[in-house]
C-alpha atoms as a PDB file:
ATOM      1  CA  UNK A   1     -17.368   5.789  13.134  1.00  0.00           C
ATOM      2  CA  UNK A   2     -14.027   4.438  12.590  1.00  0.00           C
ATOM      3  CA  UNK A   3     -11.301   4.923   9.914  1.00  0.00           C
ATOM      4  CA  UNK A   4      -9.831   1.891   8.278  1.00  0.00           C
ATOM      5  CA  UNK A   5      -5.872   3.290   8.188  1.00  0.00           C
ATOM      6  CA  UNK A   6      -6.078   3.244   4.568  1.00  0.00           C
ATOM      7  CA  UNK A   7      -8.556   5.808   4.779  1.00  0.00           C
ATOM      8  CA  UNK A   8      -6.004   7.520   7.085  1.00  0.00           C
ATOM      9  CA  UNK A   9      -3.384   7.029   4.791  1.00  0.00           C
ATOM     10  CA  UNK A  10      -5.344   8.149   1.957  1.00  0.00           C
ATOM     11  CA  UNK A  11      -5.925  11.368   2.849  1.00  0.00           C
ATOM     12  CA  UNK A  12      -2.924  12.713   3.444  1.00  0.00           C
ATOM     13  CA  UNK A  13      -1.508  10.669   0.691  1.00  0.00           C
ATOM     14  CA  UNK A  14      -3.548  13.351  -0.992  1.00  0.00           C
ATOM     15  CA  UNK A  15      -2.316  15.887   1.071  1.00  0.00           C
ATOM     16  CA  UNK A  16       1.010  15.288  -0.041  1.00  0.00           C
ATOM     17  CA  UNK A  17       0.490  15.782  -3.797  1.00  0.00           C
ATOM     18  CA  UNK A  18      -3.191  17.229  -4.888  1.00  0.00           C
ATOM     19  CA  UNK A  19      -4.654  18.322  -1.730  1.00  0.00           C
ATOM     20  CA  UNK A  20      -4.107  22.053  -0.134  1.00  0.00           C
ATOM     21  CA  UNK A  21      -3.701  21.088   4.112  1.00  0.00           C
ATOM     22  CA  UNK A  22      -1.512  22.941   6.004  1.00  0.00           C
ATOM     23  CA  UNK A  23       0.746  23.745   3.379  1.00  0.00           C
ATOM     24  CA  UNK A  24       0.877  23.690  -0.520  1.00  0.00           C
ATOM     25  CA  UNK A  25       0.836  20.679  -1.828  1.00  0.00           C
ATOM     26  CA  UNK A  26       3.139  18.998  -4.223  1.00  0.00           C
ATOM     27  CA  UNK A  27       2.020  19.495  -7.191  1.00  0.00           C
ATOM     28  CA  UNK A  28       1.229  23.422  -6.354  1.00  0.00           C
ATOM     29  CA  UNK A  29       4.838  23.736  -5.350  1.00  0.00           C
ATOM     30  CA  UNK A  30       5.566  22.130  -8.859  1.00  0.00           C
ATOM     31  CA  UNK A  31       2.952  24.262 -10.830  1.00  0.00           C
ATOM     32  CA  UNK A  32       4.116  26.154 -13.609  1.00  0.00           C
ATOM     33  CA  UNK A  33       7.726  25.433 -12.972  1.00  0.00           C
ATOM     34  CA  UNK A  34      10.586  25.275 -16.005  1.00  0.00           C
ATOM     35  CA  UNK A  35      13.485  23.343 -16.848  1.00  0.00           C
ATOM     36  CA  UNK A  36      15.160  26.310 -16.083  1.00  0.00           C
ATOM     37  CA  UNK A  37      13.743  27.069 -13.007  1.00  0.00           C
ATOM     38  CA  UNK A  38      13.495  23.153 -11.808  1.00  0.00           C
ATOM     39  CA  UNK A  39      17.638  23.197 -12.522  1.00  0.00           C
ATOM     40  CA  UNK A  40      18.301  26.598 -10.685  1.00  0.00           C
ATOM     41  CA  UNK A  41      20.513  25.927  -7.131  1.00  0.00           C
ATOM     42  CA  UNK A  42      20.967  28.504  -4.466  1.00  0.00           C
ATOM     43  CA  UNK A  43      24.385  29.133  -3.450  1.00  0.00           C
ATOM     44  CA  UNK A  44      26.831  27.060  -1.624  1.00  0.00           C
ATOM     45  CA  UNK A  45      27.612  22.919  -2.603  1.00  0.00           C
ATOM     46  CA  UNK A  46      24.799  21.944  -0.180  1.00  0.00           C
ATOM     47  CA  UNK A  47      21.557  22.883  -2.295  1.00  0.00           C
ATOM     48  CA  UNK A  48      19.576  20.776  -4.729  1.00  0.00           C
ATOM     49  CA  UNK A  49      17.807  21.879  -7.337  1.00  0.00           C
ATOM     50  CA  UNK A  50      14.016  21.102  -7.894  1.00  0.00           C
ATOM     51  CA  UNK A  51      14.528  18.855 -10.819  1.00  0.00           C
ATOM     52  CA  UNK A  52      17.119  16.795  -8.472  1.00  0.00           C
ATOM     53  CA  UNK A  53      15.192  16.787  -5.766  1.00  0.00           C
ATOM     54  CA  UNK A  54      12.011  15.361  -8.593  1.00  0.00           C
ATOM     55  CA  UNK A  55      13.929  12.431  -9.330  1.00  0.00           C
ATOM     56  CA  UNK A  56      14.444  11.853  -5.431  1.00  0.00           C
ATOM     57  CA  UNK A  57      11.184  11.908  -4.304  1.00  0.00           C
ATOM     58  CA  UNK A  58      10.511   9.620  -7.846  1.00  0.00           C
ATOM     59  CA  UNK A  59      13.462   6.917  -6.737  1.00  0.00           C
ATOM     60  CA  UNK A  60      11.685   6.564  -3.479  1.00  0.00           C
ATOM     61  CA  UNK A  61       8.335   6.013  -4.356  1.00  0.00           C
ATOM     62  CA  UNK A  62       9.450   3.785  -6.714  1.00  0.00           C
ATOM     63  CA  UNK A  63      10.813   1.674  -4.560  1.00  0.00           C
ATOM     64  CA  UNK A  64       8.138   1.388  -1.993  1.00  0.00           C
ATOM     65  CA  UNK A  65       5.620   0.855  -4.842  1.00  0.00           C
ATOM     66  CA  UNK A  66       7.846  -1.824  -6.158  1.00  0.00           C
ATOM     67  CA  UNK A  67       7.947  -3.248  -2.297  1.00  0.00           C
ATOM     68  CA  UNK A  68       4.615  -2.891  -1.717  1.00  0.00           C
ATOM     69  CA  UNK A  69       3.673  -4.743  -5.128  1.00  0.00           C
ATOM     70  CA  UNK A  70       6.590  -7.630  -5.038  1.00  0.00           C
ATOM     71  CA  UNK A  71       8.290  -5.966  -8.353  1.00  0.00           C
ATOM     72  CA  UNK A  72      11.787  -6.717  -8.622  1.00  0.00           C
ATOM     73  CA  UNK A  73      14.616  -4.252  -6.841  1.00  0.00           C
ATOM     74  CA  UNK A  74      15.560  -1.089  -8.315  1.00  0.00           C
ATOM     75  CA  UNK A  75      19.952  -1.309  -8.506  1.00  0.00           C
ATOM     76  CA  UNK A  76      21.331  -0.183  -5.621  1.00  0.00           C
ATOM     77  CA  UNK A  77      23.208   3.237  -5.742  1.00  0.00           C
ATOM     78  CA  UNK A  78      26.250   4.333  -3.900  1.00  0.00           C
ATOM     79  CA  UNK A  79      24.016   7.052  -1.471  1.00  0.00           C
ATOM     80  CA  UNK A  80      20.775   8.739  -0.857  1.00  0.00           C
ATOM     81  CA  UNK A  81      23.065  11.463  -2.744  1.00  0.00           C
ATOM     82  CA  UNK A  82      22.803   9.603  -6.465  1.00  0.00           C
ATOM     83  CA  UNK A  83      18.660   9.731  -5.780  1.00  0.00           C
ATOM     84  CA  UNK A  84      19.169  13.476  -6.569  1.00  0.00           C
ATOM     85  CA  UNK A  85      21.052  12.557  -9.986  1.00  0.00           C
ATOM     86  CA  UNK A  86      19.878  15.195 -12.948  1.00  0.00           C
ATOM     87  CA  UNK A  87      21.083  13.245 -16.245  1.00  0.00           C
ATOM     88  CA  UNK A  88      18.711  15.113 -18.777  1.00  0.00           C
ATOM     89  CA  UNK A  89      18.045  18.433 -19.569  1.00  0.00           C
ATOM     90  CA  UNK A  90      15.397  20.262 -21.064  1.00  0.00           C
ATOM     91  CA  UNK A  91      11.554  20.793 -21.052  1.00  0.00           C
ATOM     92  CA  UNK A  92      10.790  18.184 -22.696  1.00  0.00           C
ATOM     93  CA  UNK A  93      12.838  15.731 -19.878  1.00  0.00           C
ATOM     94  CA  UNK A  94      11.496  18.106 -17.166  1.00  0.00           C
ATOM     95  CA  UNK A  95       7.640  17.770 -18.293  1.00  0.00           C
ATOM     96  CA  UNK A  96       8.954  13.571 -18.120  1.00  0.00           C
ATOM     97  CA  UNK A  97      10.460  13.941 -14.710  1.00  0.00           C
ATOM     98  CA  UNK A  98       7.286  15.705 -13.148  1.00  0.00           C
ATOM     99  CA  UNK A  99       5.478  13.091 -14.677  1.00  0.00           C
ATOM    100  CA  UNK A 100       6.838  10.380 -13.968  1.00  0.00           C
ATOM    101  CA  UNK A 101       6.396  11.417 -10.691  1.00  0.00           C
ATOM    102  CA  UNK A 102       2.694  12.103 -10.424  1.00  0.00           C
ATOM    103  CA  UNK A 103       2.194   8.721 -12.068  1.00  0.00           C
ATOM    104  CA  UNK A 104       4.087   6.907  -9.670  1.00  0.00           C
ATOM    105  CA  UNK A 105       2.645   8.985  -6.914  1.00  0.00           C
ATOM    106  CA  UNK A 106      -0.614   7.290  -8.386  1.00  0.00           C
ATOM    107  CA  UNK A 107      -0.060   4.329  -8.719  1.00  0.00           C
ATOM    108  CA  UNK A 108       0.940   3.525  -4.932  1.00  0.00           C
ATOM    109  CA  UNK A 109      -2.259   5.646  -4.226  1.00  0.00           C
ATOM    110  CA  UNK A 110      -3.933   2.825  -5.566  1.00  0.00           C
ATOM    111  CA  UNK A 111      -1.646   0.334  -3.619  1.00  0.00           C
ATOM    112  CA  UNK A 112      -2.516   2.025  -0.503  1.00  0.00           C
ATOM    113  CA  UNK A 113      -5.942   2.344  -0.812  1.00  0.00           C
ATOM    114  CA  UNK A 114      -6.062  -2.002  -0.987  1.00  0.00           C
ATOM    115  CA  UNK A 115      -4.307  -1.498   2.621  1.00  0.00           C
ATOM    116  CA  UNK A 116      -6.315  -3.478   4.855  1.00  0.00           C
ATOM    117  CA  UNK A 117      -6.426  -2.621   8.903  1.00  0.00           C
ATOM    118  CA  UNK A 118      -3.646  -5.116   9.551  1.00  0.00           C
ATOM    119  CA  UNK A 119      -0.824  -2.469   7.668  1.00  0.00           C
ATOM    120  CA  UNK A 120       0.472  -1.777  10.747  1.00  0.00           C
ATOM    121  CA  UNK A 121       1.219  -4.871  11.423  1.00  0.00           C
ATOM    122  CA  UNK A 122       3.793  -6.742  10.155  1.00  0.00           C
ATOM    123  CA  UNK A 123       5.221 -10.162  10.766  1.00  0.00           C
ATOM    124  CA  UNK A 124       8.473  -9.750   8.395  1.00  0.00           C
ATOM    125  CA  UNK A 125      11.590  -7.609   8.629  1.00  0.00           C
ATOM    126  CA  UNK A 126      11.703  -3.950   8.761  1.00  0.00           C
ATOM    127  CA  UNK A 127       8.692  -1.397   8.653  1.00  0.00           C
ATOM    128  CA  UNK A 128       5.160  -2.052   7.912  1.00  0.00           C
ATOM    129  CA  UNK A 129       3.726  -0.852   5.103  1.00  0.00           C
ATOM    130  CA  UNK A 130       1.683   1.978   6.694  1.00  0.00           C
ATOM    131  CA  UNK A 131       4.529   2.858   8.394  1.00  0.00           C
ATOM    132  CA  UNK A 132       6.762   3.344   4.926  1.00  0.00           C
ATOM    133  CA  UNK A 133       3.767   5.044   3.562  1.00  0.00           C
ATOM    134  CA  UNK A 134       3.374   7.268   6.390  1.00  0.00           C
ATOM    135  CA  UNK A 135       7.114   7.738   6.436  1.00  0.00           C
ATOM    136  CA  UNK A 136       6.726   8.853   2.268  1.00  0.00           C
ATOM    137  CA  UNK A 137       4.045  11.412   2.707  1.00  0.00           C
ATOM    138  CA  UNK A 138       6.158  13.374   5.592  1.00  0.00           C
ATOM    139  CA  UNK A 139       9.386  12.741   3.401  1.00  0.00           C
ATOM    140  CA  UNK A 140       7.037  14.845   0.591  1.00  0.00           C
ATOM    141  CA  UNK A 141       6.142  17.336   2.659  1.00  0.00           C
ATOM    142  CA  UNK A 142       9.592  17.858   3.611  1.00  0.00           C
ATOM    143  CA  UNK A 143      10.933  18.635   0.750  1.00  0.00           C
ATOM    144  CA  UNK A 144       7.419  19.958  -0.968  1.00  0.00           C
ATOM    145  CA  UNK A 145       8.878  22.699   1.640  1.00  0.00           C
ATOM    146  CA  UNK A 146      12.662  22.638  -0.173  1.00  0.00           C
ATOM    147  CA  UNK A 147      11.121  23.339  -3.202  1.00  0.00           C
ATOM    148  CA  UNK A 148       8.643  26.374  -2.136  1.00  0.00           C
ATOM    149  CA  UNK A 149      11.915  28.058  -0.224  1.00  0.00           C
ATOM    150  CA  UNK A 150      13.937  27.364  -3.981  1.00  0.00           C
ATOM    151  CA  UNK A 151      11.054  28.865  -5.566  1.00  0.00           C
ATOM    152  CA  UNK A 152      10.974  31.978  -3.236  1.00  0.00           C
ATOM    153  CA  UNK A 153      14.793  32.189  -3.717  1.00  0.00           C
ATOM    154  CA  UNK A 154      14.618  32.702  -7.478  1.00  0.00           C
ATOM    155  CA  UNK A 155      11.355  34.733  -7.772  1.00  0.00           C
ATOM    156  CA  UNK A 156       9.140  32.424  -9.089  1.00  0.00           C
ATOM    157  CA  UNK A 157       6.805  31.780  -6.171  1.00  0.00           C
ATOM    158  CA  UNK A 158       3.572  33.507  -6.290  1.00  0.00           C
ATOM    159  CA  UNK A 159       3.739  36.714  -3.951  1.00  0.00           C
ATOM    160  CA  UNK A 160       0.088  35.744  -2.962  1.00  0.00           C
ATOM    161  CA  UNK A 161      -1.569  32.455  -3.019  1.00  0.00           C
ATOM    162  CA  UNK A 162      -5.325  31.657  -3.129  1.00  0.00           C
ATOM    163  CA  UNK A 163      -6.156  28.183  -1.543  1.00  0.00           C
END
């Protein structure tokens, strides 16, 4: 039996948020974390807090889902470095940022899962769309890892995890 990529797609679109794999999933990573915690930064000019790196995973799904469903352009910012931009603080913004990104997150779920076999195939400029989804869920995972390590770094990851 054969796939259709969605189905592909699908799944480890799930892996990526709600889904334990190989490694904790997004919202795990984000479980039980406070504005305090989601603004804390390591050391040195280099690190990004959780909450900033929220509202870069958020600007990014944004924009494929607005790709994907033919919604206007979000503005164009100066760098990738303004994706990380923190402009709110407290719990009540934090519980917003989180989400807003869950929402989103579910939202192109439902884009993706309308994916027929031809999303790898694409007759316009730039990447297909399974290849920008694709290309979201390991941009998750990569920094679903950056925000486990900043968890470990300030205490707040669980010593033991049950999965």
């Amino acid at each position: 039996m054969q796939n259709k990529i969605s189905d592909v797609l699908l799944q480890n679109w799930d892996y990526a948020m709600d889904v334990e794999d190989w490694s904790p999933p997004l919202s795990d990573a984000l479980d039980g974390v406070n504005s305090t915690q989601a603004s804390w930064k390591p050391q040195g000019e280099a690190g990004n807090s959780i909450w900033e790196t929220v509202n870069h995973l958020t600007y990014y799904k944004d924009r494929l889902l607005r790709k994907l469903k033919g919604l206007p352009k979000q503005p164009e910012l100066e760098s990738n470095d303004d994706t990380f931009t923190v402009t709110e603080s407290g719990e009540e913004a934090w519980q917003k940022a989180v989400q807003q990104l869950k929402s989103i997150h579910s939202q192109l779920r439902e884009v993706i899962e309308a994916l027929e076999e031809g999303a790898y195939d694409w007759g316009g400029s730039g990447h297909a769309p399974g290849e920008e989804v694709m290309s979201l869920i390991l941009h998750d995972a990569y920094h679903t890892g950056q925000i486990v390590l900043l968890r470990k770094l300030q205490g707040s990851w669980p010593a033991q995890r049950s999965f």
